[in-house]
Each structure stands twice: as structure tokens, then as C-alpha cells.
Protein backbone atom coordinates (compact mmCIF):
# COMPACT_ATOMS: atom_id res chain seq x y z
CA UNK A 1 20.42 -1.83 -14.32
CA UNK A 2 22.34 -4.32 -11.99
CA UNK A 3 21.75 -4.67 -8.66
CA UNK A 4 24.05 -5.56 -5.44
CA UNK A 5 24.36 -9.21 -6.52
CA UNK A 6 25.43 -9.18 -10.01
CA UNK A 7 21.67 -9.46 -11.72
CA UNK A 8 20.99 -7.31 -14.33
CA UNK A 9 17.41 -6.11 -13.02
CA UNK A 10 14.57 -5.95 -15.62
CA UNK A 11 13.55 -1.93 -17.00
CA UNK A 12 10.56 0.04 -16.52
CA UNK A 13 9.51 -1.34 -20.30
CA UNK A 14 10.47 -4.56 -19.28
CA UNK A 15 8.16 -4.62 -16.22
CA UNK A 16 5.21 -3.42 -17.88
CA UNK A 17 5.05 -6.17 -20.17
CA UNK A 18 5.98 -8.35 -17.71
CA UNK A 19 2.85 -7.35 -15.66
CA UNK A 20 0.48 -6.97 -18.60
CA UNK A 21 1.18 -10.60 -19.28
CA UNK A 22 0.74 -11.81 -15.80
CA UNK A 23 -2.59 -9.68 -15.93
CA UNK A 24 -3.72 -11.23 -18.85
CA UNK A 25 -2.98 -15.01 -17.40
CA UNK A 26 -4.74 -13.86 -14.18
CA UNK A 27 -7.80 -12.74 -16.19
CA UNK A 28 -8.33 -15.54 -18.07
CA UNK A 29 -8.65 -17.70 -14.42
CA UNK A 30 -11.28 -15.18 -13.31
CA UNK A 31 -13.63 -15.74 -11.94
CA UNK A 32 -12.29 -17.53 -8.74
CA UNK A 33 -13.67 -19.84 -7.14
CA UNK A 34 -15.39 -18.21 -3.51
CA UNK A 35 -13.25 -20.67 -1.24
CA UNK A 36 -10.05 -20.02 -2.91
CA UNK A 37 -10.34 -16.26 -3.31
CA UNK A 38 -11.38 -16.12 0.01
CA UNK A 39 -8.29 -17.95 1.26
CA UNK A 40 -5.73 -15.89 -0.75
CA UNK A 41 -7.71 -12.90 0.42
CA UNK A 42 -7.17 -13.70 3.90
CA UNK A 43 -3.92 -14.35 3.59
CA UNK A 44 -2.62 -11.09 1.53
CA UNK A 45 -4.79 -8.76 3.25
CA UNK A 46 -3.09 -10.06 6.89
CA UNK A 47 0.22 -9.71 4.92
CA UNK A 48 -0.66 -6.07 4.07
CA UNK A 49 -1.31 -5.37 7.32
CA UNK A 50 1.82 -6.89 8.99
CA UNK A 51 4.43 -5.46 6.34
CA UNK A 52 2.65 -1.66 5.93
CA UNK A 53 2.44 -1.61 10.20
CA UNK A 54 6.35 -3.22 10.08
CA UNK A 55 7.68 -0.76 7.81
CA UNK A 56 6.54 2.36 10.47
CA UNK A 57 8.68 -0.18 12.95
CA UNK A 58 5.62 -2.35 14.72
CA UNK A 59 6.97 -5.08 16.21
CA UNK A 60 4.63 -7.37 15.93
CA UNK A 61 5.68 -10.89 13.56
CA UNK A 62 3.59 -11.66 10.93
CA UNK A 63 2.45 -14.84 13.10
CA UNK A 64 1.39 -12.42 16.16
CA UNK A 65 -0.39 -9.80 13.59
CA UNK A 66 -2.82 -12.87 12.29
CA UNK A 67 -3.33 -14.03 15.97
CA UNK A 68 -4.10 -10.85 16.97
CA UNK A 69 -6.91 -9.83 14.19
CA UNK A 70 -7.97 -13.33 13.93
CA UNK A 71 -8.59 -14.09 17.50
CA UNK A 72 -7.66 -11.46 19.53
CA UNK A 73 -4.79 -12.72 21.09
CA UNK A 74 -2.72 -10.37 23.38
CA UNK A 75 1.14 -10.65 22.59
CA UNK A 76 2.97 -10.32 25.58
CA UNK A 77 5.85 -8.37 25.55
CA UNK A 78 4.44 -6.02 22.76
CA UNK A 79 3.08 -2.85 23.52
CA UNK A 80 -0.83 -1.85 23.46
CA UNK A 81 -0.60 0.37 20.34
CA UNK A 82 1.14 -1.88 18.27
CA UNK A 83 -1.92 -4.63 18.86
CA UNK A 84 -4.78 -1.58 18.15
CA UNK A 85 -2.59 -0.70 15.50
CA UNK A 86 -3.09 -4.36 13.61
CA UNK A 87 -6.46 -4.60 14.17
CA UNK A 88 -7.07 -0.78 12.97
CA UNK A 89 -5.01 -1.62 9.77
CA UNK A 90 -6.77 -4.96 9.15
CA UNK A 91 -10.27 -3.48 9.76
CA UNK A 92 -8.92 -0.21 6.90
CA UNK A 93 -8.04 -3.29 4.37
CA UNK A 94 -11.20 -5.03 4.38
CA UNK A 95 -13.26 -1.82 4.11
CA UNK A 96 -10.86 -0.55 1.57
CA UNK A 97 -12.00 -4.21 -0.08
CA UNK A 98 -15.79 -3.54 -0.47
CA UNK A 99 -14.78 0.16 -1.71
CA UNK A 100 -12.74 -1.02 -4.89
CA UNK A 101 -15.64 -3.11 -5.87
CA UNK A 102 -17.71 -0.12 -5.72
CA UNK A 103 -18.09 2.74 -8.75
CA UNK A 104 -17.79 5.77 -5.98
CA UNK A 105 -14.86 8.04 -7.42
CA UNK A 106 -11.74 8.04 -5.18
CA UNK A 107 -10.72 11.54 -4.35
CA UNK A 108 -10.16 13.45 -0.97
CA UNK A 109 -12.67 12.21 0.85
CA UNK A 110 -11.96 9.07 0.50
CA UNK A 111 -8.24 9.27 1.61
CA UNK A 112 -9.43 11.08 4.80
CA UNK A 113 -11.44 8.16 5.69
CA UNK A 114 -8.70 5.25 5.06
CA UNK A 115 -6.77 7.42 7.16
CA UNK A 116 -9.35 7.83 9.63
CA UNK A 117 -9.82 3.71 9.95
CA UNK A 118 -6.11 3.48 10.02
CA UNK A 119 -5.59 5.09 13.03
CA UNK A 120 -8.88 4.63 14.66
CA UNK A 121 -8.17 3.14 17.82
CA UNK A 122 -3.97 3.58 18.19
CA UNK A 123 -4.21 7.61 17.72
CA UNK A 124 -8.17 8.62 17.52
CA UNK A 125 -7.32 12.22 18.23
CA UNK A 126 -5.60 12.58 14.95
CA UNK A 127 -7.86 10.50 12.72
CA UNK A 128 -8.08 11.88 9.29
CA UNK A 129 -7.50 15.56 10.57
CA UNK A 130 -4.91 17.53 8.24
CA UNK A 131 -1.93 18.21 10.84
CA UNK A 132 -1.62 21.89 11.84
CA UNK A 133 2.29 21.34 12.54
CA UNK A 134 5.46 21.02 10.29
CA UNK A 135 6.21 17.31 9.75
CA UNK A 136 9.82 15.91 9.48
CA UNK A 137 11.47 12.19 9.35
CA UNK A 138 14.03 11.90 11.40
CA UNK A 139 17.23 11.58 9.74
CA UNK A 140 15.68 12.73 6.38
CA UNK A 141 16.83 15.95 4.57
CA UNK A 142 13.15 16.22 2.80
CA UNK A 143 11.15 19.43 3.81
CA UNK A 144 7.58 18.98 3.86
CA UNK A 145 5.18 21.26 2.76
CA UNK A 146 3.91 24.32 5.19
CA UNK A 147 0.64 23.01 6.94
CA UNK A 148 -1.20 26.07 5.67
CA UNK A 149 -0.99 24.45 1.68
CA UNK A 150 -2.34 20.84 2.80
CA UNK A 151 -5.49 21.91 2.11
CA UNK A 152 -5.11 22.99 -1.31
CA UNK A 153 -2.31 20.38 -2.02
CA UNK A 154 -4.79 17.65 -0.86
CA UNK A 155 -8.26 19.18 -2.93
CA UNK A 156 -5.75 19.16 -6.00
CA UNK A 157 -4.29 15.44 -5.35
CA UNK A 158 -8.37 14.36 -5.15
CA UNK A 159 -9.56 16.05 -8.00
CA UNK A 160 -6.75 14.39 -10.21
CA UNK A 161 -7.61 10.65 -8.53
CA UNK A 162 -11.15 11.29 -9.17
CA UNK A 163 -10.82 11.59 -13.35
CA UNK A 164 -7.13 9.19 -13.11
CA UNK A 165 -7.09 5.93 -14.78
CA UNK A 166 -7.07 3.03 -12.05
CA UNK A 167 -3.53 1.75 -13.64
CA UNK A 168 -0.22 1.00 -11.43
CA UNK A 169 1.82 4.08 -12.79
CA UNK A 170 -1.39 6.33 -10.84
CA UNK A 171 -1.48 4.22 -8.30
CA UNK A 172 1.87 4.88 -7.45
CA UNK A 173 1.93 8.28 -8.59
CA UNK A 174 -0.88 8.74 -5.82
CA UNK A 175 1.34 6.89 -3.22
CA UNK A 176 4.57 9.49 -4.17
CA UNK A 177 2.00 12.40 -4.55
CA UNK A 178 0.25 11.80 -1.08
CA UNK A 179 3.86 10.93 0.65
CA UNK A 180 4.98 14.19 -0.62
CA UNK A 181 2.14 16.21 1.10
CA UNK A 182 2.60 14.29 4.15
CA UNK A 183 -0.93 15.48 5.25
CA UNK A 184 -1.30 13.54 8.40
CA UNK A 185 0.83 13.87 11.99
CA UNK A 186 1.36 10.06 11.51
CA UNK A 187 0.04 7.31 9.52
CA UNK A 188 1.11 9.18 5.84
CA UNK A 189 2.52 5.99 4.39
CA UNK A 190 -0.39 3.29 5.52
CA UNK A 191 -2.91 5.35 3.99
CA UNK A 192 -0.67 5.80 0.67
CA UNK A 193 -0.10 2.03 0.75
CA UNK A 194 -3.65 1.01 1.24
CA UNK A 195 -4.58 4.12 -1.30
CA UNK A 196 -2.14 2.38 -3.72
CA UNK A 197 -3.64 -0.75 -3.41
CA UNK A 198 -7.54 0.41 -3.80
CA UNK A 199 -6.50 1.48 -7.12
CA UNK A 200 -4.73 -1.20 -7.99
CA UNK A 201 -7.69 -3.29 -7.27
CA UNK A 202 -10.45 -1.27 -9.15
CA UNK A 203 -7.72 -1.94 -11.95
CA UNK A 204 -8.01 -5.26 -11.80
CA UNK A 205 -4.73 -5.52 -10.20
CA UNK A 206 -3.65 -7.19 -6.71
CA UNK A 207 -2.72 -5.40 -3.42
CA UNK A 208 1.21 -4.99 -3.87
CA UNK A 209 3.15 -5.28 0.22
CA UNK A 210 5.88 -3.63 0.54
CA UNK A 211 8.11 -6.15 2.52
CA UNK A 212 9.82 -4.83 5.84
CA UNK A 213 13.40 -6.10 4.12
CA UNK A 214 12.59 -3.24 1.21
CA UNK A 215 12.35 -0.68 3.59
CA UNK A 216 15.48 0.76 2.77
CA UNK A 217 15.31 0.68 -0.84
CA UNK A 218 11.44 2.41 -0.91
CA UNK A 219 12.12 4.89 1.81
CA UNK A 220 15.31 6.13 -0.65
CA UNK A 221 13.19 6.31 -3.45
CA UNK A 222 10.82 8.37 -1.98
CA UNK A 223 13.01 10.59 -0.59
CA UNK A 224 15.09 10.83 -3.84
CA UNK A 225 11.95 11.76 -5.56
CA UNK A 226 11.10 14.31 -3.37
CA UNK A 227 14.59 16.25 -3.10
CA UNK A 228 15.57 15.52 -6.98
CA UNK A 229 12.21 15.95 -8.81
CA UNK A 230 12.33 12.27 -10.40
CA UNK A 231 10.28 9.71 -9.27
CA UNK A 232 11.34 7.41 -12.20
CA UNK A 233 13.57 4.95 -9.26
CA UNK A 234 10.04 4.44 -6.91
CA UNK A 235 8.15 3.76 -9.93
CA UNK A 236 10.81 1.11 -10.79
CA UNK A 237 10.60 0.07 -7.71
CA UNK A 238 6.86 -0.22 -7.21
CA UNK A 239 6.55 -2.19 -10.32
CA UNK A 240 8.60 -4.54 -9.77
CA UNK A 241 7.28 -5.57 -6.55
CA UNK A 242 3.72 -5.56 -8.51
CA UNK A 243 5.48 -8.00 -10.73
CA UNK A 244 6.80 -10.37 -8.14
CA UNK A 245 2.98 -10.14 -6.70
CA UNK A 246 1.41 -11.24 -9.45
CA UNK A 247 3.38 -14.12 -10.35
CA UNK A 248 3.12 -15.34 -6.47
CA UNK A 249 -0.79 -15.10 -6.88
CA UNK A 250 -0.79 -16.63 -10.11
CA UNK A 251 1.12 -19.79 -8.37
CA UNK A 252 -1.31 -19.88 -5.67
CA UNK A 253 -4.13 -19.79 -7.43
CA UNK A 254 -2.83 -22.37 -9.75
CA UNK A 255 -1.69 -24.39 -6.44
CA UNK A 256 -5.43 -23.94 -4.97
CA UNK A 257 -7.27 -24.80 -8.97
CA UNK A 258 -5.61 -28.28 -9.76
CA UNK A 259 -7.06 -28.52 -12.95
CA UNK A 260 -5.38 -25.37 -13.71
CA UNK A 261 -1.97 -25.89 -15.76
């Protein structure tokens, strides 16, 4: 595959290894040291929070989303919901956090409830309630299933998560799957992006952002899996960035362990 500039872009196959190798390098560090990890922590899980609320077209810089969880800073300019909306997100990551660490199977129930945190305090009358209305994108051919099936649609997506394998491919499955049902009158993509990354975690993986300058790139593959059947392109696509990911947080970890070579 080459992309826009020429680069032949690595495969599926190619990723895999790529990331089983990175893994493997990352494993052999663990455990962390508390300060570090608690540093990098810090830093991704603010990240998460600025790209997942960018991508759904907050305003707020990365800069301004740390000053606002971190001390509570009112941006000026920026409107009220976009501040609740960082520290709702922020306050979803941590406790999504101290759930991969537990052994509690992640099924319905718990997608309800990251959606629930998620929206907390920007949109409390919606909080993980199943939306009785048809949803649409604007701009975006895909058809959503009827409201009646999200029940059914959503008991069938948690029984599969609770018996799934905590590897990428179902994490991202679970992101495409949930994305698909579009359960939720708003908020659908930060819960599949902090679902995605609570698996990847009880994996053993890291929590993958998806940057505001891939936007275009995931919100086509998503919508091409939807209206073609194929979600082989936002698989592609979701490894990859889980590649990039884990060679960034294999270089700071190395950066904060100077021993390390």
C-alpha cells in the first residue's frame, strides 16, 4: 500500500509483528518504576482526553485541556461544555484505569457506565441511556440501526466482549462494532475509544489516541466499513497508530530509565 507521499505503508502482517515486537521490548522493562509510569500516565491519559474530545470538534488545545483538569482553569473564549466536557473525559480515563487492572468481565454494563462518566456533567440527561431516536452524521450516507434493535444489538456486542480475548484486533473490532450500533444520542465514539483502550490495557497494551489530524482518514474507515461490509482499512488503520504508540512509549520510557539502552 502507498500512501499520499510516496511511502509504501507497512501491511496488516507487517504491523502485527511490528507490535508483537514492540510488546515484547516493553515487557521485558516492566515493571516501571512508580514515578515514571506515573508521569507517562499523566501525560497519555490528558492526551486521550484532548484528541478523543477534538475529534467530536472541542475546541479546546491540548495546553487548555491539561489546565483545565489539572487546575481548573477557565479558558476564556471557549464555551462551558467544552470545559465539563474535559474534565468528564479525564475523570472516564482514570476510572477506566483502575477497571483494566481489575478481573471484572467487560460486557454491557460496563460500556453503559464509560458512557455514563463521559458525559456526566456536559449532557447528564443522556448519560448511558440507549437513545429512543434515529441517529445520523451529518454529511454521512451510513444508516444506523432502528432504536428498537439497540437493545438486542448492545446485549449481543457484551456477551461477545465478555468471553473475547483482550488483543488489538477485539479491541478494535469492539470500537467498529459499538460505532456501528451507535447506541447513544452523542458521545458513541468517546466511549468506543476509551472501550478500545480498556482492552488494550487488560492486554497488556497502551491506550492508542487517535490524533485530531487522522480524523479524516478514521472517520472514512468507519464509514467504509459500515456501508461496504469490510472493516479490513480501520483495522489497518488502528494498528498502525498502536504501532506508532508503542514505539513513542518505548522512547519515553527509555528517555525517563537512563540505564536503559
Amino acid at each position: 500500500m502507498v500512501n499520499p507521499t510516496g511511502i509504501t505503508a507497512p501491511t496488516l502482517n507487517e504491523l502485527l509483528l511490528s507490535i508483537a515486537d514492540r510488546k515484547d521490548q516493553l515487557d521485558r522493562l516492566r515493571p516501571l518504576a512508580t514515578g515514571a509510569l506515573k508521569q507517562l500516565q499523566k501525560y497519555y491519559d490528558v492526551e486521550l482526553t484532548y484528541t478523543s474530545n477534538a475529534i467530536e470538534g472541542n475546541t479546546l488545545t491540548l495546553r487548555e485541556t491539561a489546565e483545565v483538569i489539572e487546575h481548573g482553569i477557565t479558558v476564556g473564549g471557549k464555551r462551558l461544555k467544552e470545559h465539563l466536557e474535559a474534565v468528564d473525559h479525564y475523570d472516564a480515563v482514570l476510572w477506566m484505569r483502575e477497571l483494566a487492572a481489575q478481573t471484572m468481565p467487560v460486557g454491557e454494563t460496563i460500556i453503559r457506565d464509560l458512557h455514563r462518566r463521559i458525559v456526566a456533567r456536559s449532557e447528564p440527561d443522556i448519560a448511558g441511556i440507549y437513545s429512543p431516536h434515529r441517529r445520523r452524521i451529518a454529511g454521512s450516507p451510513v444508516v444506523f440501526p432502528n432504536p428498537l434493535k439497540i437493545p438486542d444489538l448492545m446485549e449481543d456486542l457484551g456477551r461477545w466482549l465478555e468471553t473475547a480475548a483482550p488483543t488489538p484486533a477485539t479491541a478494535f473490532e469492539a470500537h467498529f462494532r459499538l460505532t456501528a450500533i451507535h447506541p447513544f444520542s452523542d458521545g458513541n465514539g468517546r466511549t468506543a475509544r476509551l472501550l478500545t483502550n480498556l482492552l488494550l490495557l487488560r492486554g497488556g497494551y497502551v491506550p492508542v489516541a487517535v490524533r485530531p489530524e487522522d480524523r479524516t482518514v478514521y472517520l472514512d474507515a468507519l464509514e467504509h466499513g459500515s456501508l461496504a461490509d469490510d472493516p479490513a482499512p480501520f483495522q489497518t488503520f488502528m494498528h498502525r497508530r498502536l504501532d506508532a504508540t508503542l514505539a513513542e512509549y518505548l522512547d519515553a520510557v527509555r528517555e525517563s530509565l537512563p540505564d536503559v539502552r
